[in-house]
Structure formats: structure tokens, C-alpha cells
C-alpha atoms as a PDB file:
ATOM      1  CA  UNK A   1      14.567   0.848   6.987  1.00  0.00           C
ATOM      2  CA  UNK A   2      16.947  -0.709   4.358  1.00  0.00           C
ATOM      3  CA  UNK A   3      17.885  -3.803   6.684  1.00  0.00           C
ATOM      4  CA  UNK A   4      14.476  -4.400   6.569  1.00  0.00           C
ATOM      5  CA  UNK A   5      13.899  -8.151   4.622  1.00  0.00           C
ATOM      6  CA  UNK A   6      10.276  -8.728   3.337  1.00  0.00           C
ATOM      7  CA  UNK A   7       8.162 -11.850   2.846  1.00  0.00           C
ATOM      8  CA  UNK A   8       5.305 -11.355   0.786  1.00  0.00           C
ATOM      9  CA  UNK A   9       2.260 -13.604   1.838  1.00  0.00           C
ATOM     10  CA  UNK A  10      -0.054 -14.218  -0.783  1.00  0.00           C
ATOM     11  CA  UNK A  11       2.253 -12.694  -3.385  1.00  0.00           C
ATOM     12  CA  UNK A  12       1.257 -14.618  -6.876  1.00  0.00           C
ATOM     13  CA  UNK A  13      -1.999 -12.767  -6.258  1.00  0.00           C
ATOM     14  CA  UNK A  14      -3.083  -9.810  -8.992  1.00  0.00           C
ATOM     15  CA  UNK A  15      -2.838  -6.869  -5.718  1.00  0.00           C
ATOM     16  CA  UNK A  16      -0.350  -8.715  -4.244  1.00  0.00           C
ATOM     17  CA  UNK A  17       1.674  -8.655  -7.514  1.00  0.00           C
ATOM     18  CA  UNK A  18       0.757  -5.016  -7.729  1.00  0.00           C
ATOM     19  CA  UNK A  19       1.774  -3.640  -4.806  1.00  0.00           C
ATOM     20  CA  UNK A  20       4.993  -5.824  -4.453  1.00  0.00           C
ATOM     21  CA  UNK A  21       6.466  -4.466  -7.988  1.00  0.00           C
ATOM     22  CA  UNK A  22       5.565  -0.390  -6.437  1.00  0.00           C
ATOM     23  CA  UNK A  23       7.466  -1.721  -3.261  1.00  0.00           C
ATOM     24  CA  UNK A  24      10.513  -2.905  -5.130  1.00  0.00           C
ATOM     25  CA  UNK A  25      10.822  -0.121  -7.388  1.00  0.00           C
ATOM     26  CA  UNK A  26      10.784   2.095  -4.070  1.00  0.00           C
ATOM     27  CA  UNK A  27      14.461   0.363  -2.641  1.00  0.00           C
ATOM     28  CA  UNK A  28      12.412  -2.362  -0.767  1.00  0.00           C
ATOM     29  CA  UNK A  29      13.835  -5.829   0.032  1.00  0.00           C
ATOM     30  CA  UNK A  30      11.297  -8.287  -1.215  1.00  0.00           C
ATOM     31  CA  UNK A  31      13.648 -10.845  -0.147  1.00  0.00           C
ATOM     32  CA  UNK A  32      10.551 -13.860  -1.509  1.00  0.00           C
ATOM     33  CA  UNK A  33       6.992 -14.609  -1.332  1.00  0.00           C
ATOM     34  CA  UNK A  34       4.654 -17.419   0.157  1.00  0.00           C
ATOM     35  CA  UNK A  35       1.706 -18.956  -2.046  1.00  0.00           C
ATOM     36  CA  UNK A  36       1.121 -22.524  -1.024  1.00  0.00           C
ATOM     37  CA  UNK A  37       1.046 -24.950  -3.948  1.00  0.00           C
ATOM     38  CA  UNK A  38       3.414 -22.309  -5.761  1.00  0.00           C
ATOM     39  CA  UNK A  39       6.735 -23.055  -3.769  1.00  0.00           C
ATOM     40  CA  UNK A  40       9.770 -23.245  -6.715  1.00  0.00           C
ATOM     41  CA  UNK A  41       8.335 -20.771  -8.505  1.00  0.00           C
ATOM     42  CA  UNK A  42       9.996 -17.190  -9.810  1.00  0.00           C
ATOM     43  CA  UNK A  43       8.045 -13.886  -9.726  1.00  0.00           C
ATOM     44  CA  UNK A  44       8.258 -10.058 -10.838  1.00  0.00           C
ATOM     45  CA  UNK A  45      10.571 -10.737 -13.281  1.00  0.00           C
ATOM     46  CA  UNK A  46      12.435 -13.573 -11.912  1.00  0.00           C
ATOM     47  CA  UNK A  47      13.069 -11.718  -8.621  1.00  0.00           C
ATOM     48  CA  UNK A  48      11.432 -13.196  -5.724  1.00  0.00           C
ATOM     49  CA  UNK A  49      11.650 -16.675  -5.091  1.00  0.00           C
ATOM     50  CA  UNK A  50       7.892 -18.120  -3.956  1.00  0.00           C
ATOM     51  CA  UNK A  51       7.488 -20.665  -0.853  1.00  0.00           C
ATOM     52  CA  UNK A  52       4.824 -22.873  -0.225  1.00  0.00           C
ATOM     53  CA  UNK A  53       5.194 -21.824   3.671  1.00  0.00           C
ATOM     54  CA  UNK A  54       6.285 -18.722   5.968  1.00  0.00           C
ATOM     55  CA  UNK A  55       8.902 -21.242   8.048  1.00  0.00           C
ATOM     56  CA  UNK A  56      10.760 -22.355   4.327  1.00  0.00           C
ATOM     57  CA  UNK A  57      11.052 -18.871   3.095  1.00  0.00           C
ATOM     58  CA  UNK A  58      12.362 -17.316   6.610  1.00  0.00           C
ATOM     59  CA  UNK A  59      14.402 -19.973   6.954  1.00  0.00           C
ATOM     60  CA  UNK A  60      15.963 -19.468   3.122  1.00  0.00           C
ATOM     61  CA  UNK A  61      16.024 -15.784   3.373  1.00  0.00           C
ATOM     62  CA  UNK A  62      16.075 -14.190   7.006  1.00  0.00           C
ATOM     63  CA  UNK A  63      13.315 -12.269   6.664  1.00  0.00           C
ATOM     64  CA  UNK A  64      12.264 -10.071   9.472  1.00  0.00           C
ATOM     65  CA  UNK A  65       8.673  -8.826   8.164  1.00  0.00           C
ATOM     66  CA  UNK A  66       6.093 -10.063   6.325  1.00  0.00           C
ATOM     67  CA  UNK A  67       2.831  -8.613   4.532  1.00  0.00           C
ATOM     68  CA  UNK A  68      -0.189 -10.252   3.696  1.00  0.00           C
ATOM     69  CA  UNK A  69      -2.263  -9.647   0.957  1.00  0.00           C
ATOM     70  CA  UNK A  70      -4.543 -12.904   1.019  1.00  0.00           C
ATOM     71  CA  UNK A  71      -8.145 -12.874   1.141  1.00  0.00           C
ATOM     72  CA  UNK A  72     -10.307 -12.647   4.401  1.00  0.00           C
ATOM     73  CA  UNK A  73     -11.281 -16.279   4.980  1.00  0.00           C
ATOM     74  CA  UNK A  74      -7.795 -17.489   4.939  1.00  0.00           C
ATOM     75  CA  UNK A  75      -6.127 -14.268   6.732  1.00  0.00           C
ATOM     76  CA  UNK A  76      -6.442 -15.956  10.232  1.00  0.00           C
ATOM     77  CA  UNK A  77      -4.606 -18.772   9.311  1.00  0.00           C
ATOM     78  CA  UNK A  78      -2.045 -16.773   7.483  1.00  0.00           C
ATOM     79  CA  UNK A  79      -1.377 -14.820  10.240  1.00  0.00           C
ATOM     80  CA  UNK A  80      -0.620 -17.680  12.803  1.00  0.00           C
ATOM     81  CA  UNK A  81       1.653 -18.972   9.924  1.00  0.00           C
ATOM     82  CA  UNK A  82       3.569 -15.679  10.322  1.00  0.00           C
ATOM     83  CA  UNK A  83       3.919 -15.768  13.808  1.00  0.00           C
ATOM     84  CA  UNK A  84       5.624 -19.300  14.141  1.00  0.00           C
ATOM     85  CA  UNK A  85       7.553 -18.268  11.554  1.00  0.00           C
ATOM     86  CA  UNK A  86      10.212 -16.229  13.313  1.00  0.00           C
ATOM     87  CA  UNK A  87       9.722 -12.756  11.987  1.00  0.00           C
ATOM     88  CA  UNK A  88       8.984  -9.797  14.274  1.00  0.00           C
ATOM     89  CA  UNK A  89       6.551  -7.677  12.322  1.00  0.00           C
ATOM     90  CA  UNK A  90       3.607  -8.336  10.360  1.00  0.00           C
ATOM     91  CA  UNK A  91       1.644  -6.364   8.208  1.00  0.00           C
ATOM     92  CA  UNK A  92      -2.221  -7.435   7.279  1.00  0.00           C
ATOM     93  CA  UNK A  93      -3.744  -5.383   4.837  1.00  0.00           C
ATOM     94  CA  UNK A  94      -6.743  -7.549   4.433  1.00  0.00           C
ATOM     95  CA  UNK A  95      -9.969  -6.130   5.849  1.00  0.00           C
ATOM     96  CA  UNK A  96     -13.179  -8.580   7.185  1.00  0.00           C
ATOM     97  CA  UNK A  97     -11.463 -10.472   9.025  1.00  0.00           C
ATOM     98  CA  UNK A  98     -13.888 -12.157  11.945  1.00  0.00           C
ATOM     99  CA  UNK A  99     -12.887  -9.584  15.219  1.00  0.00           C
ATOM    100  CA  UNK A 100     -12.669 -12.516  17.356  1.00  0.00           C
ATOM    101  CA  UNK A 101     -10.063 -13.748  14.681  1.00  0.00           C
ATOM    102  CA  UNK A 102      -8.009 -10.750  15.344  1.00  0.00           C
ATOM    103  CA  UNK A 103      -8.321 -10.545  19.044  1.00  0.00           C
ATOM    104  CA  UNK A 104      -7.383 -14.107  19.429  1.00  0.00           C
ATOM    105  CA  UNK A 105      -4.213 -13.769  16.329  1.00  0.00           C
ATOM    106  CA  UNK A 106      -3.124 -10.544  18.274  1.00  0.00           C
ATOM    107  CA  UNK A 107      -2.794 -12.104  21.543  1.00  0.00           C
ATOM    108  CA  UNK A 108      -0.722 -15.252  20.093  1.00  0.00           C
ATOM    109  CA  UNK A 109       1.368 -12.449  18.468  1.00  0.00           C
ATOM    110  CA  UNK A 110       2.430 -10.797  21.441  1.00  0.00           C
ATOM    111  CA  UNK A 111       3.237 -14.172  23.151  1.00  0.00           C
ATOM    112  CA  UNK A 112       5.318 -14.757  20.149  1.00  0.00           C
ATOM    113  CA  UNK A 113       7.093 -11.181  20.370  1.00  0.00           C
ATOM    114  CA  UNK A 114       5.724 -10.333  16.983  1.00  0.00           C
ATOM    115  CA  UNK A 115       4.275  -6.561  16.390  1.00  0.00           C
ATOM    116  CA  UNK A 116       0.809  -6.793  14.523  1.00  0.00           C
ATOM    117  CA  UNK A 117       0.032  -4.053  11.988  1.00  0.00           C
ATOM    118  CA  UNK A 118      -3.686  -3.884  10.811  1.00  0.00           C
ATOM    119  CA  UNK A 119      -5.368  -5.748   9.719  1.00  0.00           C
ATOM    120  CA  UNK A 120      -7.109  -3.170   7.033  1.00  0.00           C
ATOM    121  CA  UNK A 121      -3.692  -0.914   6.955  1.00  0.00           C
ATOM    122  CA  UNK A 122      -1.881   0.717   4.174  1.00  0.00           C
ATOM    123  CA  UNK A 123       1.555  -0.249   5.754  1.00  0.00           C
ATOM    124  CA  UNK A 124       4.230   1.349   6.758  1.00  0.00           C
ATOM    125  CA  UNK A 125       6.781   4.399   4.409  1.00  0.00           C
ATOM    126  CA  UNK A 126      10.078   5.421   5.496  1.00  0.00           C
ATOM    127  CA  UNK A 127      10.489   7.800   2.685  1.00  0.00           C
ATOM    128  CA  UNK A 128      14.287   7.457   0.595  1.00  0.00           C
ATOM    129  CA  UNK A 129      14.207   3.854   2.932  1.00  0.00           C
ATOM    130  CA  UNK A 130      11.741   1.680   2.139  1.00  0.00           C
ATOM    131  CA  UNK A 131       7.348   0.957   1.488  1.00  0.00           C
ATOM    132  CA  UNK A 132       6.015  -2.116   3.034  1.00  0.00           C
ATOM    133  CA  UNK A 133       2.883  -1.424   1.814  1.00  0.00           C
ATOM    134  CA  UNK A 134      -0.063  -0.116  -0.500  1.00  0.00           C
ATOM    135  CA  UNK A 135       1.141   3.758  -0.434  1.00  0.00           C
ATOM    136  CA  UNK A 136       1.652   5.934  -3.317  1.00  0.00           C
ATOM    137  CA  UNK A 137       5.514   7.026  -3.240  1.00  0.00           C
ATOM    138  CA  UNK A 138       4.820  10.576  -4.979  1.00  0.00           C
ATOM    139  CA  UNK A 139       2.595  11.691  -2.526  1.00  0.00           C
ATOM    140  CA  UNK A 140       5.479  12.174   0.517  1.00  0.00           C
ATOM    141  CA  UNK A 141       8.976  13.417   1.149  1.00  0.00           C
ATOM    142  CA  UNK A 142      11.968  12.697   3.627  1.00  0.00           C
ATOM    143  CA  UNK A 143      11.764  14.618   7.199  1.00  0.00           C
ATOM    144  CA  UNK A 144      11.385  14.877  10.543  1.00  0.00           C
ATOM    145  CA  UNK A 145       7.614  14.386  11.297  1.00  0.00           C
ATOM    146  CA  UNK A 146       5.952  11.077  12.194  1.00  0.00           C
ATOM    147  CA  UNK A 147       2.059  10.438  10.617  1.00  0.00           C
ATOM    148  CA  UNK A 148      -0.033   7.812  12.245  1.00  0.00           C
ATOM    149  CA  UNK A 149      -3.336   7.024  10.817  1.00  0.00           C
ATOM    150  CA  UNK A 150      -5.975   4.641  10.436  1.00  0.00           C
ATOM    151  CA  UNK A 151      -7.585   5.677   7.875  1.00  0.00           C
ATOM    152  CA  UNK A 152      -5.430   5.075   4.303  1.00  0.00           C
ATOM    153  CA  UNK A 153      -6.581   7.955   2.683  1.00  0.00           C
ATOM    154  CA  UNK A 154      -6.438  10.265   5.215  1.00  0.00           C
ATOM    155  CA  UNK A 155      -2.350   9.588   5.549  1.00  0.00           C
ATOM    156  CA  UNK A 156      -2.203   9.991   1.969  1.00  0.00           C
ATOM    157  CA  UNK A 157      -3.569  13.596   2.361  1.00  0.00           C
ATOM    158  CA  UNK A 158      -1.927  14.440   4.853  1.00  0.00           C
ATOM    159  CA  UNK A 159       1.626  14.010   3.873  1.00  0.00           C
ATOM    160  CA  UNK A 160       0.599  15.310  -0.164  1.00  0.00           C
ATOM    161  CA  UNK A 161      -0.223  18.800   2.057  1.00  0.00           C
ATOM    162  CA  UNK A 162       2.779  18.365   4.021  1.00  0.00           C
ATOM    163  CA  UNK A 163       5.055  17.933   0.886  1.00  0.00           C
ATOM    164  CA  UNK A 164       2.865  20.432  -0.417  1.00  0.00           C
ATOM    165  CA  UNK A 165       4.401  23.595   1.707  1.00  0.00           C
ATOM    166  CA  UNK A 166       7.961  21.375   2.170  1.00  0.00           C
ATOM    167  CA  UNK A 167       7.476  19.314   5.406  1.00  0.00           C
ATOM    168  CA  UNK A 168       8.767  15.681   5.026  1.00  0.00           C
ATOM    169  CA  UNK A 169       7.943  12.855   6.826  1.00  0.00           C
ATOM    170  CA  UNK A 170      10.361  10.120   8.571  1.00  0.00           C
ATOM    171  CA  UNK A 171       7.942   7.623   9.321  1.00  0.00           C
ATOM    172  CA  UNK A 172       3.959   7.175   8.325  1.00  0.00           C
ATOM    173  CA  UNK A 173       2.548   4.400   9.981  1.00  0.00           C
ATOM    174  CA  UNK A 174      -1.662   2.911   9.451  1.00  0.00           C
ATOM    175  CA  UNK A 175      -2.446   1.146  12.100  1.00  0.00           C
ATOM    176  CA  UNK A 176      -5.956   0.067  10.097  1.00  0.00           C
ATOM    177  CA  UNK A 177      -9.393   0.864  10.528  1.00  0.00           C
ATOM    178  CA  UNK A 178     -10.631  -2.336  11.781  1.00  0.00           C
ATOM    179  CA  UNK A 179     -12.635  -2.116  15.313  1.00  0.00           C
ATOM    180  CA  UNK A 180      -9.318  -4.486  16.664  1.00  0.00           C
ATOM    181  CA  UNK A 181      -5.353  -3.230  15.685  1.00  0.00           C
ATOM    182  CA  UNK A 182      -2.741  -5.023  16.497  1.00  0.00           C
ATOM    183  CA  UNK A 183      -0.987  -1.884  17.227  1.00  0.00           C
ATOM    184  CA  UNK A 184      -2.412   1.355  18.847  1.00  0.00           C
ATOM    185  CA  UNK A 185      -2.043   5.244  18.387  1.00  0.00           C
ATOM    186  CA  UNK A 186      -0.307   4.893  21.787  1.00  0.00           C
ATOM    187  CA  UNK A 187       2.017   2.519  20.652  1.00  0.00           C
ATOM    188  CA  UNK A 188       3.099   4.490  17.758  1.00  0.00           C
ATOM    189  CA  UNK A 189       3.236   7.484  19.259  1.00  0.00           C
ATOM    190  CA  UNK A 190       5.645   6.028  22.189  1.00  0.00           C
ATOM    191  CA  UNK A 191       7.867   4.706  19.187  1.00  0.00           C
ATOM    192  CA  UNK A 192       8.029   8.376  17.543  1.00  0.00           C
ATOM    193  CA  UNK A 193       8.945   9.231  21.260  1.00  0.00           C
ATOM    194  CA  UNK A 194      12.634   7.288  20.788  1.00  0.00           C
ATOM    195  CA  UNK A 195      12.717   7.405  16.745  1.00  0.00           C
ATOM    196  CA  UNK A 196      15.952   9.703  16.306  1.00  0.00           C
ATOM    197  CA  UNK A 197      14.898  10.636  13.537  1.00  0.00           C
END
């Protein structure tokens, strides 16, 4: 939602520094991003403050999520970096990552208290709230229904045909379409079960 406070991981990347200008022009709180070796730096226009580390840049900004958008062979590592870090949900776009990789990362995480989403997942929308994540804005309205998915596209599709004949969305979640998610239909679906909204 809007108190949500975003870390970027990876973020002086070319997707990275695609999909993090989308998510700010949606309302989201890109509150800095993590590129080790790139710490002092300014990006997006001057906006986001890079780290060289997860721990500086929660401990400089609060954060409370992070997304990664680094490539496969250094995803594991990222992802431990994330979960000493202090923030309570992370979302891992990358796909190929090793399964034993996530199995092992995804039981740390839930030692840690941290909620895995993905790896290989779009993100999450809160449409008129805020995008942490690689969807397309147009394609979904405010409502009342919850979409779970782990397939990208197929959440794309379904809420264009829901906006389609005027049914909004409050939440669209991919869990990602890796053989291992950090987070399951089940768990979603209990969430929906308490969302309010």
C-alpha cells in the first residue's frame, strides 16, 4: 500500500532501471537502490539514492520491501543479503535460479520472518496504491477482487478482461512460475481471506 518503502536490488541495471521509473510514476516509494560498487550514487533523475549493501540502505531509509532484478548467478546471494537486512518482504523476479538455491533461501527466509515472492514473479499491484513490480498499470482497475497467478501473462489477461466489463481488482499477486515459490496459492488465498478490502 502507500506505507509501503522499496529497495531496489540491482537497480543501476537497464530492466531494473526500467521497471523502477514505471513503478515510480505509479505512486510507488522507491525509497533507494542497492548496486555494490555504486553506493553514493543518484539515479532516475536524481531520485533514489544507490547503496553498495541491503543493511546501509535499510538502515538510511526504513525500507520494508525489496525487489530484485539481478541476474541468476548472483540472485542467491542477493537474496540472503535481503533477509539479514531487516525487511519483511522480498520480491525476486529473476528466473534460473538453482532450485536447491531457492529451497535453501526460502527456508532462511522464514527463520528470518521475511515473506518470499517468486522467484520468476511479476510482483505485486494494489491498483490507485502502489506496483512493486514488472506489471503494466493500464491493463487493471481499483476493486474488490483478489488475482493470484503464476504465470505473468496470464494475470495480465485476466484483469485487462476484468477491467474490460468494469470489475477492479484490490490486490494481484504472482507468486512465479518456478518449480519452488516462496509463497503458495494457499498462502495468498488465506491473505485475501482477512484483506478488508
Amino acid at each position: 500500500n502507500k506505507s509501503t518503502r522499496v529497495i531496489v536490488q540491482g537497480i543501476t541495471g537497464r530492466e531494473a532501471g526500467f521497471h523502477s521509473r514505471n513503478m515510480l510514476n505509479y505512486g510507488t516509494q522507491i525509497v533507494a537502490g542497492v548496486t555494490p560498487g555504486k553506493g553514493g550514487s543518484w539515479v532516475l533523475d536524481e531520485k533514489v539514492p544507490v547503496f553498495d549493501t541491503m543493511q546501509m540502505a535499510v538502515e538510511a531509509t526504513e525500507a520494508n520491501t525489496s525487489i530484485l532484478f539481478v541476474p541468476a548467478h548472483q540472485a542467491t546471494d542477493a537474496l540472503y543479503e535481503a533477509a539479514d537486512s531487516g525487511v519483511e518482504l522480498v520480491i525476486c523476479v529473476t528466473d534460473g535460479i538453482p532450485v536447491q538455491d531457492v529451497v535453501k533461501v526460502n527456508a532462511y527466509m522464514k527463520t528470518k520472518g521475511v515473506r518470499l515472492l517468486g522467484p520468476n514473479c511479476p510482483g505485486i499491484i494494489n491498483p490507485g496504491e502502489q506496483m512493486v513490480g514488472v506489471y503494466s498499470a493500464d491493463c487493471v482497475i481499483p476493486g474488490r477482487i483478489g488475482v493470484v497467478s503464476r504465470s505473468s501473462t496470464i494475470s495480465y489477461m485476466t484483469m485487462d478482461r476484468m477491467k474490460s466489463v468494469g470489475l477492479g481488482v484490490s490486490s494481484c499477486v504472482g507468486i512465479g512460475g518456478d518449480l519452488i515459490c516462496g509463497t503458495t496459492f494457499t498462502d495468498i488465498l488465506e491473505m485475501f481471506e482477512v484483506d478488508p478490502y
